[in-house]
N, C-alpha and C. Protein backbone atom coordinates (compact mmCIF):
# COMPACT_ATOMS: atom_id res chain seq x y z
N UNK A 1 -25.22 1.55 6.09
CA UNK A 1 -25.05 1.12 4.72
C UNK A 1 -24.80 -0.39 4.72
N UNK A 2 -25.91 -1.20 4.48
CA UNK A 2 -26.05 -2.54 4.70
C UNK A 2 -25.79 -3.13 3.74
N UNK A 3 -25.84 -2.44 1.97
CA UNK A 3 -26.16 -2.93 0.86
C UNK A 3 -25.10 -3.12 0.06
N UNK A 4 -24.43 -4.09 0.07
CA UNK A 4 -23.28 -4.32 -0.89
C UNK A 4 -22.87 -3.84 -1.78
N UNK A 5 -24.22 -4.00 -3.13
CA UNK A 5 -24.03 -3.31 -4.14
C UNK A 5 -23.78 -1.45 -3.95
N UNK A 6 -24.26 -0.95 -3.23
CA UNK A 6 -24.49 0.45 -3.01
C UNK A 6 -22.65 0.30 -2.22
N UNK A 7 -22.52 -0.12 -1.41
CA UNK A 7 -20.58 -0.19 -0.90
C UNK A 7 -19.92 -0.46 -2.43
N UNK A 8 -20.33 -1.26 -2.86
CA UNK A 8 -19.35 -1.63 -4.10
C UNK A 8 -19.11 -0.35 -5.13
N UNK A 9 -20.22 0.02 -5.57
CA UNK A 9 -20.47 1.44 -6.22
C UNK A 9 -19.77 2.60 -5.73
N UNK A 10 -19.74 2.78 -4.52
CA UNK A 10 -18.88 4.05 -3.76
C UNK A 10 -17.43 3.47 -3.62
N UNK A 11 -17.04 2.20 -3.08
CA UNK A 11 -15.74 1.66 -2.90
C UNK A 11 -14.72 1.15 -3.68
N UNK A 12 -15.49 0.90 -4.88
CA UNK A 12 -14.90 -0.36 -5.57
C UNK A 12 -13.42 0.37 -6.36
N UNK A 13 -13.62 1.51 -6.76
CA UNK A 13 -12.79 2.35 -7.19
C UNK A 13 -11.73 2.39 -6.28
N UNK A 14 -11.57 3.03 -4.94
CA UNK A 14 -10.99 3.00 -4.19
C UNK A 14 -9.80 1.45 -3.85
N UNK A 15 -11.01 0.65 -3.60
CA UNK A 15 -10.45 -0.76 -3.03
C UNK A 15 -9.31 -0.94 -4.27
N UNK A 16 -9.82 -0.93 -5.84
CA UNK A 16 -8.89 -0.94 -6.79
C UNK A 16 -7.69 -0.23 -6.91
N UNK A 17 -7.71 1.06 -6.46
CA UNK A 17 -6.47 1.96 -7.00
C UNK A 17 -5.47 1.42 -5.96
N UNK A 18 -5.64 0.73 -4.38
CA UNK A 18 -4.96 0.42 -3.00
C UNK A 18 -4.47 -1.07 -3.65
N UNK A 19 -5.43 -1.76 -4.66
CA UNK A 19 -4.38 -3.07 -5.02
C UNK A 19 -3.32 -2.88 -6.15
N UNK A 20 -4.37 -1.63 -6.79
CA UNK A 20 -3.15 -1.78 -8.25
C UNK A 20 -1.89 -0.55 -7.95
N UNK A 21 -1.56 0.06 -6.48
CA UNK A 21 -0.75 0.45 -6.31
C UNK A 21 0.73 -0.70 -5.43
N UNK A 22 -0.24 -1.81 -5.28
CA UNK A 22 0.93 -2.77 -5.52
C UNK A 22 1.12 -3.39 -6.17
N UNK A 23 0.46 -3.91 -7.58
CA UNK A 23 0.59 -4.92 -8.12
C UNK A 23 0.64 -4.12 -9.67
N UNK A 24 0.45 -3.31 -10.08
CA UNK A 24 0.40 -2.49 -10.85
C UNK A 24 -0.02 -3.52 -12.34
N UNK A 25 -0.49 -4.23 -12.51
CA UNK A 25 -1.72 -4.95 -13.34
C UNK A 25 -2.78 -5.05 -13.14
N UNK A 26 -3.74 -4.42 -14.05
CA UNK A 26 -4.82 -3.77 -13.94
C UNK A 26 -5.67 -5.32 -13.98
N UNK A 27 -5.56 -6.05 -14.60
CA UNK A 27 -5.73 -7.39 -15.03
C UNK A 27 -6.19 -8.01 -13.00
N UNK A 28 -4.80 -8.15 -12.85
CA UNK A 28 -4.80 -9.02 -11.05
C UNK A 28 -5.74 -8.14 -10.44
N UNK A 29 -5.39 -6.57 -10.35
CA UNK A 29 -5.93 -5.42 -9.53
C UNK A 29 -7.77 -5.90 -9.44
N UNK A 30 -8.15 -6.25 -10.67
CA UNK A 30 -9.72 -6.40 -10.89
C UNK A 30 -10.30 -7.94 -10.38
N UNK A 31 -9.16 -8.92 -10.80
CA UNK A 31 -9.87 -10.31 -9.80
C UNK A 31 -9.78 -9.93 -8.58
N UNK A 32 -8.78 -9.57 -8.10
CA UNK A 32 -8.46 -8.44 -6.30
C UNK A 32 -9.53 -7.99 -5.98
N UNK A 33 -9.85 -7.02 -6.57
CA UNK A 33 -11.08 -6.08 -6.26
C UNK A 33 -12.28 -7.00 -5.89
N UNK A 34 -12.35 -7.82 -7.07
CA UNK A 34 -13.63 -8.75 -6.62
C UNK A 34 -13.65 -9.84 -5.72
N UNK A 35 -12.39 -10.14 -5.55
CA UNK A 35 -12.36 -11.55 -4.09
C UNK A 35 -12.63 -10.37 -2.89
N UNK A 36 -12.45 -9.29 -2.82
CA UNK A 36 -12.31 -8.30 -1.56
C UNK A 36 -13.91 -8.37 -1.41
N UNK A 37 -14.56 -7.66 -2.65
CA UNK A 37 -15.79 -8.01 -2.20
C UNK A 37 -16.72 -9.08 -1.62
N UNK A 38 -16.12 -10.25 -2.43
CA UNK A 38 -16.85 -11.43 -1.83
C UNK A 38 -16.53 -11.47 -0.81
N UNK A 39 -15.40 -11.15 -0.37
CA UNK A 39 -14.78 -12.02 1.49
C UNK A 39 -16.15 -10.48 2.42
N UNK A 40 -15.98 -9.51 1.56
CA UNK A 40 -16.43 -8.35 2.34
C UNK A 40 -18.05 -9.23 2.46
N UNK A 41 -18.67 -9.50 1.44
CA UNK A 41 -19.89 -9.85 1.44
C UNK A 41 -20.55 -10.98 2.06
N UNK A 42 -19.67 -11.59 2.64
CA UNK A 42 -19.90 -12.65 3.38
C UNK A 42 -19.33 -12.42 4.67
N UNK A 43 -18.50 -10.85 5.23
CA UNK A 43 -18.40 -10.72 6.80
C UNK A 43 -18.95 -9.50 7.15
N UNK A 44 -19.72 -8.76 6.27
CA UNK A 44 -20.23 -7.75 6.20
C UNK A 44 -20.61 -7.79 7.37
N UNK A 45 -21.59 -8.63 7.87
CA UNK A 45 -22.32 -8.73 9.65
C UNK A 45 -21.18 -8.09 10.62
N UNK A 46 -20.39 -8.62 10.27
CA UNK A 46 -18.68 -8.26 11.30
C UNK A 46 -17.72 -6.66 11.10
N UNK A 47 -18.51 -6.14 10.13
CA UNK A 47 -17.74 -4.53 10.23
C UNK A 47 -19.18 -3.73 11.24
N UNK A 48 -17.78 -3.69 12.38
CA UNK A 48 -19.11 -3.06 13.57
C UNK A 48 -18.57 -1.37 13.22
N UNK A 49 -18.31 -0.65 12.11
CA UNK A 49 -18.20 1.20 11.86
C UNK A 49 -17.48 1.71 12.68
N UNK A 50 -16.60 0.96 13.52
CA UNK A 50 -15.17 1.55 14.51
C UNK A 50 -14.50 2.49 13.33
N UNK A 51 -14.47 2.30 12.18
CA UNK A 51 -13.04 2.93 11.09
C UNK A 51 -14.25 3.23 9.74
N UNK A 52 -14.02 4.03 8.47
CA UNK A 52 -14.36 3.74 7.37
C UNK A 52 -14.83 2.53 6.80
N UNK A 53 -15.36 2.29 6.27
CA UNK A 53 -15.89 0.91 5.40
C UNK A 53 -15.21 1.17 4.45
N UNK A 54 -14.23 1.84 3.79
CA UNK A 54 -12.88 2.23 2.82
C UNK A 54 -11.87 1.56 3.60
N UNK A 55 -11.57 1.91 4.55
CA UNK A 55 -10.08 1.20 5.33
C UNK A 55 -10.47 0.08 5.66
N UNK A 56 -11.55 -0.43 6.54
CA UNK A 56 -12.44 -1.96 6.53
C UNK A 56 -11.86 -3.06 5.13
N UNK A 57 -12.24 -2.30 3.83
CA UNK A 57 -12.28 -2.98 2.22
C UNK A 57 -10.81 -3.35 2.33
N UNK A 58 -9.99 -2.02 2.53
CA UNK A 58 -8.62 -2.67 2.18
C UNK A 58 -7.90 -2.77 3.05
N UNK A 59 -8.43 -3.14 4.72
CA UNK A 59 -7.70 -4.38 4.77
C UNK A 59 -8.09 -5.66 4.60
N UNK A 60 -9.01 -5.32 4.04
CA UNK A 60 -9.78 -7.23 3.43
C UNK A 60 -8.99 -7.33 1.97
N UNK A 61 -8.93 -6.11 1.10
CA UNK A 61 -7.77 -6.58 0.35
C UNK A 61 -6.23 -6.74 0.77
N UNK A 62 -6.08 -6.10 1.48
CA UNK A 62 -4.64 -6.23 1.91
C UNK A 62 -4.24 -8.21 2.17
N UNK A 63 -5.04 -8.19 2.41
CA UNK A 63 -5.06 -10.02 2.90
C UNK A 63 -5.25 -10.73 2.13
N UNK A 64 -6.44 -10.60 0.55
CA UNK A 64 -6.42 -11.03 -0.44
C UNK A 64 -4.96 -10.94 -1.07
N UNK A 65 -4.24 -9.57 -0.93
CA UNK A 65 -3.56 -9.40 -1.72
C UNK A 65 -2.20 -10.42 -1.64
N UNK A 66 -1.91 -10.49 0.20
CA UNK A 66 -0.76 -11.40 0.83
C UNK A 66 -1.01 -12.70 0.25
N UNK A 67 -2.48 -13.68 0.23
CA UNK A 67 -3.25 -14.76 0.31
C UNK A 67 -2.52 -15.04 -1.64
N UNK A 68 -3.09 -13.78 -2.19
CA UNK A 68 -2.43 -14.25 -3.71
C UNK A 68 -0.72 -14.35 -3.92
N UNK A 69 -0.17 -13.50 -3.27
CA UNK A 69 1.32 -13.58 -3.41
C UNK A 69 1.89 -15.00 -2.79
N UNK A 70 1.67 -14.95 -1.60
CA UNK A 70 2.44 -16.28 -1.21
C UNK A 70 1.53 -17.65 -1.89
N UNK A 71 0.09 -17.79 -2.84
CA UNK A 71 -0.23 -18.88 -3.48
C UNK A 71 0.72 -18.45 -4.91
N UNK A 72 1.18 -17.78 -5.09
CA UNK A 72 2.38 -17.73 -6.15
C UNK A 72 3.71 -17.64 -5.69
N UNK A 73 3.94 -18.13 -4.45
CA UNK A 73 5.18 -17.99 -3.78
C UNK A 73 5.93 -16.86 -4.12
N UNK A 74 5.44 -15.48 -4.03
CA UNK A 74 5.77 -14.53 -4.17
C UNK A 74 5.57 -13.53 -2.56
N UNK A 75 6.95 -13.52 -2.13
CA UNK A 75 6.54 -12.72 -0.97
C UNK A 75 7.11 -11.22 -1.13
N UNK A 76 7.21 -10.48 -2.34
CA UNK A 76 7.45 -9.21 -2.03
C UNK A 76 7.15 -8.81 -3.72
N UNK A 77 7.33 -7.38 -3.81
CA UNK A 77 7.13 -6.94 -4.66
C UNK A 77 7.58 -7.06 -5.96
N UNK A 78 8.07 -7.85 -6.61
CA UNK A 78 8.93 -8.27 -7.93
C UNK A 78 9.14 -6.99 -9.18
N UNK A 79 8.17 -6.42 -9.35
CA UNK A 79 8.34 -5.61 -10.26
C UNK A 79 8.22 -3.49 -9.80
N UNK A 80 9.75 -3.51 -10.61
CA UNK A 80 10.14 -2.03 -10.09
C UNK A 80 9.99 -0.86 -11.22
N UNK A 81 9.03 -0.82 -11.45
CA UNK A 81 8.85 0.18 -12.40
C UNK A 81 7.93 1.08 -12.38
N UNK A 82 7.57 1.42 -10.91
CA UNK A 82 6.57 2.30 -10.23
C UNK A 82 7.03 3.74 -10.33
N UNK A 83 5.93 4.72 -10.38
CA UNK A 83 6.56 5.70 -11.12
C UNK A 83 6.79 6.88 -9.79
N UNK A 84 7.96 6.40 -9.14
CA UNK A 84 8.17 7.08 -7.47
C UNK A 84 9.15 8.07 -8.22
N UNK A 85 9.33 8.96 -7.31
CA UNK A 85 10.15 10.36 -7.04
C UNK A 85 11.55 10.37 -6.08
N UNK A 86 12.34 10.45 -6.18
CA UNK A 86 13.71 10.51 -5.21
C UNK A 86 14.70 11.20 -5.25
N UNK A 87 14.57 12.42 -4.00
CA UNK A 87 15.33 13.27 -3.43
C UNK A 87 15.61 12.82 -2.36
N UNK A 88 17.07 13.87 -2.07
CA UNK A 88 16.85 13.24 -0.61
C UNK A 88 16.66 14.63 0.53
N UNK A 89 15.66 15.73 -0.20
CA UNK A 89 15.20 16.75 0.26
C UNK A 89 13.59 16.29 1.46
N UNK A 90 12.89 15.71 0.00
CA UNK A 90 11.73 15.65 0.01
C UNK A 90 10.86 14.67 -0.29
N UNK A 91 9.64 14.38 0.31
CA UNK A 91 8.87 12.70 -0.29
C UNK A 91 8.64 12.63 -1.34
N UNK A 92 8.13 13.66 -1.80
CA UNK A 92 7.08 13.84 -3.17
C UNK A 92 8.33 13.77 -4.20
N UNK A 93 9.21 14.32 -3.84
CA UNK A 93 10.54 14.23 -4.84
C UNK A 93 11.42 12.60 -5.06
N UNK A 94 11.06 11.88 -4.29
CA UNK A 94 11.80 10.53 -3.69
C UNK A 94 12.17 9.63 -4.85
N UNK A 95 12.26 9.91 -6.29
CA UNK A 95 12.39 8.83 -7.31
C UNK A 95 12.53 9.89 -8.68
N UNK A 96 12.72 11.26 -8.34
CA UNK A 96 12.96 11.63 -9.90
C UNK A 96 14.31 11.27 -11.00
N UNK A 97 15.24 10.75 -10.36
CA UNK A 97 16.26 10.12 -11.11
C UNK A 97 16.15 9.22 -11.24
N UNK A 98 15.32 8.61 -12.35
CA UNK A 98 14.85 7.05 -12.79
C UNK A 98 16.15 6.33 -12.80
N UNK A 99 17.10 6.36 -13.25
CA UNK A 99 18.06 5.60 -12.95
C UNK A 99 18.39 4.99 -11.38
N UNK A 100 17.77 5.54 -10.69
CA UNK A 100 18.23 5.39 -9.41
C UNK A 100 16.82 4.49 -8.76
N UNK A 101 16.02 4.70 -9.17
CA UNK A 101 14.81 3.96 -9.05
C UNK A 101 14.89 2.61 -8.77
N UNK A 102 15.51 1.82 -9.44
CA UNK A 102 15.94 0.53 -9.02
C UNK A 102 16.49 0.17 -7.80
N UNK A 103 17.81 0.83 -7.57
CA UNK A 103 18.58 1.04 -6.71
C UNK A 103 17.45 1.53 -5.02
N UNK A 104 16.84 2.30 -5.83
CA UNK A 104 15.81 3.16 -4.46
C UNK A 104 15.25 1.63 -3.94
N UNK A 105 14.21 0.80 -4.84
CA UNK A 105 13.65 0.06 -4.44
C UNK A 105 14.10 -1.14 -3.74
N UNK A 106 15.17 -1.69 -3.89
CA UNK A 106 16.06 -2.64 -3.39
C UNK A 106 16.06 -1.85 -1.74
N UNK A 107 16.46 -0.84 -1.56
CA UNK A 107 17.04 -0.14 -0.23
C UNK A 107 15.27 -0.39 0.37
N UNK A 108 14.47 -0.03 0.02
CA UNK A 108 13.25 0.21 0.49
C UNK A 108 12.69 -2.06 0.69
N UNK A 109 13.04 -2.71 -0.07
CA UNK A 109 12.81 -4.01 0.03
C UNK A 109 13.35 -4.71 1.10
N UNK A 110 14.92 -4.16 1.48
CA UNK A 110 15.51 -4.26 2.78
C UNK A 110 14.88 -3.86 3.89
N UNK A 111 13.80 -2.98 4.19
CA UNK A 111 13.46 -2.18 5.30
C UNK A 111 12.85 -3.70 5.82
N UNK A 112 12.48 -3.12 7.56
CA UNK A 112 11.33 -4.62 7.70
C UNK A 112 9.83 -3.93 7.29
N UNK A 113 9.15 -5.23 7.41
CA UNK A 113 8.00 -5.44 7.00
C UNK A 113 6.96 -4.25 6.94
N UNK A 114 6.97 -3.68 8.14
CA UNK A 114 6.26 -2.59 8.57
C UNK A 114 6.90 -1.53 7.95
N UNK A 115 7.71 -1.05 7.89
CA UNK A 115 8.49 0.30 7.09
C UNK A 115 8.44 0.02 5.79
N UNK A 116 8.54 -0.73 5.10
CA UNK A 116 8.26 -1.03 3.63
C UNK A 116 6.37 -1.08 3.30
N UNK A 117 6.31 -1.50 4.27
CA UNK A 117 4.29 -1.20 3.87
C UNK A 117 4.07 0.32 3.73
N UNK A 118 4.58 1.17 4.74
CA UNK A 118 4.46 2.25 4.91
C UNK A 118 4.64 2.90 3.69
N UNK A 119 6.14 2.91 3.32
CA UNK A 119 7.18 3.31 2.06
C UNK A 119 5.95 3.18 0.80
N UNK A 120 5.37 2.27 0.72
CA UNK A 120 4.80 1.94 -0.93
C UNK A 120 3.20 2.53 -0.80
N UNK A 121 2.71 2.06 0.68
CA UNK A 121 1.50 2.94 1.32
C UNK A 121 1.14 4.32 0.68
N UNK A 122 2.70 5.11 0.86
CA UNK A 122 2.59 6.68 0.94
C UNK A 122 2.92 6.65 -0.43
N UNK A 123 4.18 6.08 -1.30
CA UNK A 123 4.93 6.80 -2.00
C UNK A 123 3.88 5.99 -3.66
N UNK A 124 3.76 4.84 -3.58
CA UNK A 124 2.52 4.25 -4.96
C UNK A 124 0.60 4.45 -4.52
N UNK A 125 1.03 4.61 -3.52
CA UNK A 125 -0.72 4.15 -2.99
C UNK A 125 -0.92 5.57 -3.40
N UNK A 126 -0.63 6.40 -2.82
CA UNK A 126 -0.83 8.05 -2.82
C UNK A 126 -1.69 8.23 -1.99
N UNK A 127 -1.51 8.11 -0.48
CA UNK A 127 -2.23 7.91 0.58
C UNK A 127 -1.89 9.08 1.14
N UNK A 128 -2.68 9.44 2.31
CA UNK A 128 -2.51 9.99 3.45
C UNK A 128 -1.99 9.52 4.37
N UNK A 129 -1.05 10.07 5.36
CA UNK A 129 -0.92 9.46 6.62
C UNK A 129 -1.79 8.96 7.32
N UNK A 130 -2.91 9.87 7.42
CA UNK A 130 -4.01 9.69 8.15
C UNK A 130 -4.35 8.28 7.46
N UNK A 131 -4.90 8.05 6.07
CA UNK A 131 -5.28 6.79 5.88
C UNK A 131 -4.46 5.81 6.16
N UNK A 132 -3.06 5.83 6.13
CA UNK A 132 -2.10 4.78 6.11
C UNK A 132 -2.42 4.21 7.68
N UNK A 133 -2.45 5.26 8.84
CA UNK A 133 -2.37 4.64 9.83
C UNK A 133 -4.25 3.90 10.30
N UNK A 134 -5.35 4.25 9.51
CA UNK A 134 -6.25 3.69 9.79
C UNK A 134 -5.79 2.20 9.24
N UNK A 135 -5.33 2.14 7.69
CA UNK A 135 -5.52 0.85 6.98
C UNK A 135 -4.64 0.22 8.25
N UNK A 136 -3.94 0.10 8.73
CA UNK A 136 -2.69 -0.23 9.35
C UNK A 136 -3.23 -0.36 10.90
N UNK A 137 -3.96 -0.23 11.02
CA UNK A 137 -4.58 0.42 12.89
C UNK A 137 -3.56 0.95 14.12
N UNK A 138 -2.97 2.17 13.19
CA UNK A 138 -2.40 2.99 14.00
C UNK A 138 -2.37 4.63 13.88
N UNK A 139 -2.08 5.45 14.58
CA UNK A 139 -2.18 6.91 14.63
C UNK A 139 -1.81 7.25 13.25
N UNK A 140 -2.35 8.32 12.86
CA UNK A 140 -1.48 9.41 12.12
C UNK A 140 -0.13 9.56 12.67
N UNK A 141 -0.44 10.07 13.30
CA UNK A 141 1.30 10.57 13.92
C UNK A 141 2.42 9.29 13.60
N UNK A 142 1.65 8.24 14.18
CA UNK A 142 2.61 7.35 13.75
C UNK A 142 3.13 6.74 12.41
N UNK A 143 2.29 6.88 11.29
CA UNK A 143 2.32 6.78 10.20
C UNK A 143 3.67 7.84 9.76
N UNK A 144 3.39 8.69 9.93
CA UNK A 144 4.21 10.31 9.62
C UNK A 144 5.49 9.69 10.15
N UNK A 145 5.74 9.48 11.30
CA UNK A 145 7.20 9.10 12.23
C UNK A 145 7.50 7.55 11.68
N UNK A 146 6.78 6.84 11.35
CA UNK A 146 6.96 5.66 10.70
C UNK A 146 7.93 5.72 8.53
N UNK A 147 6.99 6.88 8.25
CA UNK A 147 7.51 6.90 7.45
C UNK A 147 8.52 7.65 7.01
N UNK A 148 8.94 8.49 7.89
CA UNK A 148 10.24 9.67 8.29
C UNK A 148 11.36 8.82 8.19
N UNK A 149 11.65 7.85 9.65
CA UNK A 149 12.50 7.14 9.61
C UNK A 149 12.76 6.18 8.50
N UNK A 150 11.72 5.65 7.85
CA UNK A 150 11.90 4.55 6.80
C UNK A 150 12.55 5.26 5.74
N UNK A 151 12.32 6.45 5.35
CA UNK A 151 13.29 7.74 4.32
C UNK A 151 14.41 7.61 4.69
N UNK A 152 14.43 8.39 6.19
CA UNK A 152 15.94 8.41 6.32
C UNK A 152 16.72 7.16 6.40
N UNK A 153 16.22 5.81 6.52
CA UNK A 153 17.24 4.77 6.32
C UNK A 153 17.94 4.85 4.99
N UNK A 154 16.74 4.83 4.10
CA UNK A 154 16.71 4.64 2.65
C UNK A 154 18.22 5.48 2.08
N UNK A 155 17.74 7.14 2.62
CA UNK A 155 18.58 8.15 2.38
C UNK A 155 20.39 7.92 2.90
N UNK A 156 19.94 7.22 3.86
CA UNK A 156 21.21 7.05 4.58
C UNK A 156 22.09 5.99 4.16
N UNK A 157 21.53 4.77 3.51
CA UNK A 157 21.88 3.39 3.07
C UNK A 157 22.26 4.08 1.50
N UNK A 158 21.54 4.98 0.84
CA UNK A 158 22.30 5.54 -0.79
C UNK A 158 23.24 6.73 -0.38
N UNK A 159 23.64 7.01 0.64
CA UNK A 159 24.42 8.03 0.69
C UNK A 159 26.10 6.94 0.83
N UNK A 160 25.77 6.22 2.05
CA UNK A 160 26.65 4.41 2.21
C UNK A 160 27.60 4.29 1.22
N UNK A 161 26.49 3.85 -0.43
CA UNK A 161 26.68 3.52 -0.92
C UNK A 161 27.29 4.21 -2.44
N UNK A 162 27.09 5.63 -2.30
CA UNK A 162 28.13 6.24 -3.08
C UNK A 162 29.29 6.04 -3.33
């Protein structure tokens, strides 16, 4: 699949829902989408099909996405009003006491770098492990054990803080 337009058509959706699950403006999400393509369309020669041409896109957005934050001197996520779940049973549960939502996200902003990619990866992206650890170039397994522990900090740092 050599043809841009024909990648753009199958991807473009995709590449979008992976920016606007961090940036959650549909507005940024769509100039995003389209710098991904251009950078894609001009290294296209250079995706040798080791991974998806889906995980390929976003990590070419993932880099657009860093490239726009720190040209707005913005190095983390500023706005908390993502619509996460929080138990401290279960993932899918991880934010149902909106009040606590705030609180959740601060604990999760503390993690390092890598455990907080993970955290927003799984819990806004609505990813798979499996995808998290391609976008990321690492195992499933590790994704899963990556994002286990990053819970239980979370869980453990609001229990602290009762």
């Amino acid at each position: 699949m050599n043809n841009i337009e024909g990648i753009y058509r199958e991807q473009a959706q995709t590449v979008y829902r992976f920016l606007y699950s961090y940036t959650r403006d549909a507005d940024l999400s769509e100039e995003l989408t389209q710098e991904t393509f251009v950078r894609a369309m001009k290294s296209l020669n250079k995706y040798n099909g080791k991974c998806k041409i889906s995980v390929w896109l976003c990590q070419i957005a993932k880099h657009v996405l860093y490239q726009e934050w720190n040209k707005k001197n913005k190095n983390k996520i500023t706005t908390l009003d993502y619509n996460m779940e929080y138990s401290i049973y279960s993932t899918e549960e991880l934010v149902v006491c909106s009040e606590n939502k705030k609180e959740i996200y601060k604990m999760i902003q503390s993690l390092d770098h890598i455990s907080k990619e993970v955290m927003y990866l799984r819990l806004t992206g609505d990813l798979s492990f499996r995808e998290i650890g391609e976008i990321l170039n690492k195992t499933e397994n590790w994704a899963r054990v990556t994002f286990f522990r990053s819970k239980s900090k979370v869980i453990r740092r609001m229990r602290d803080e009762e």
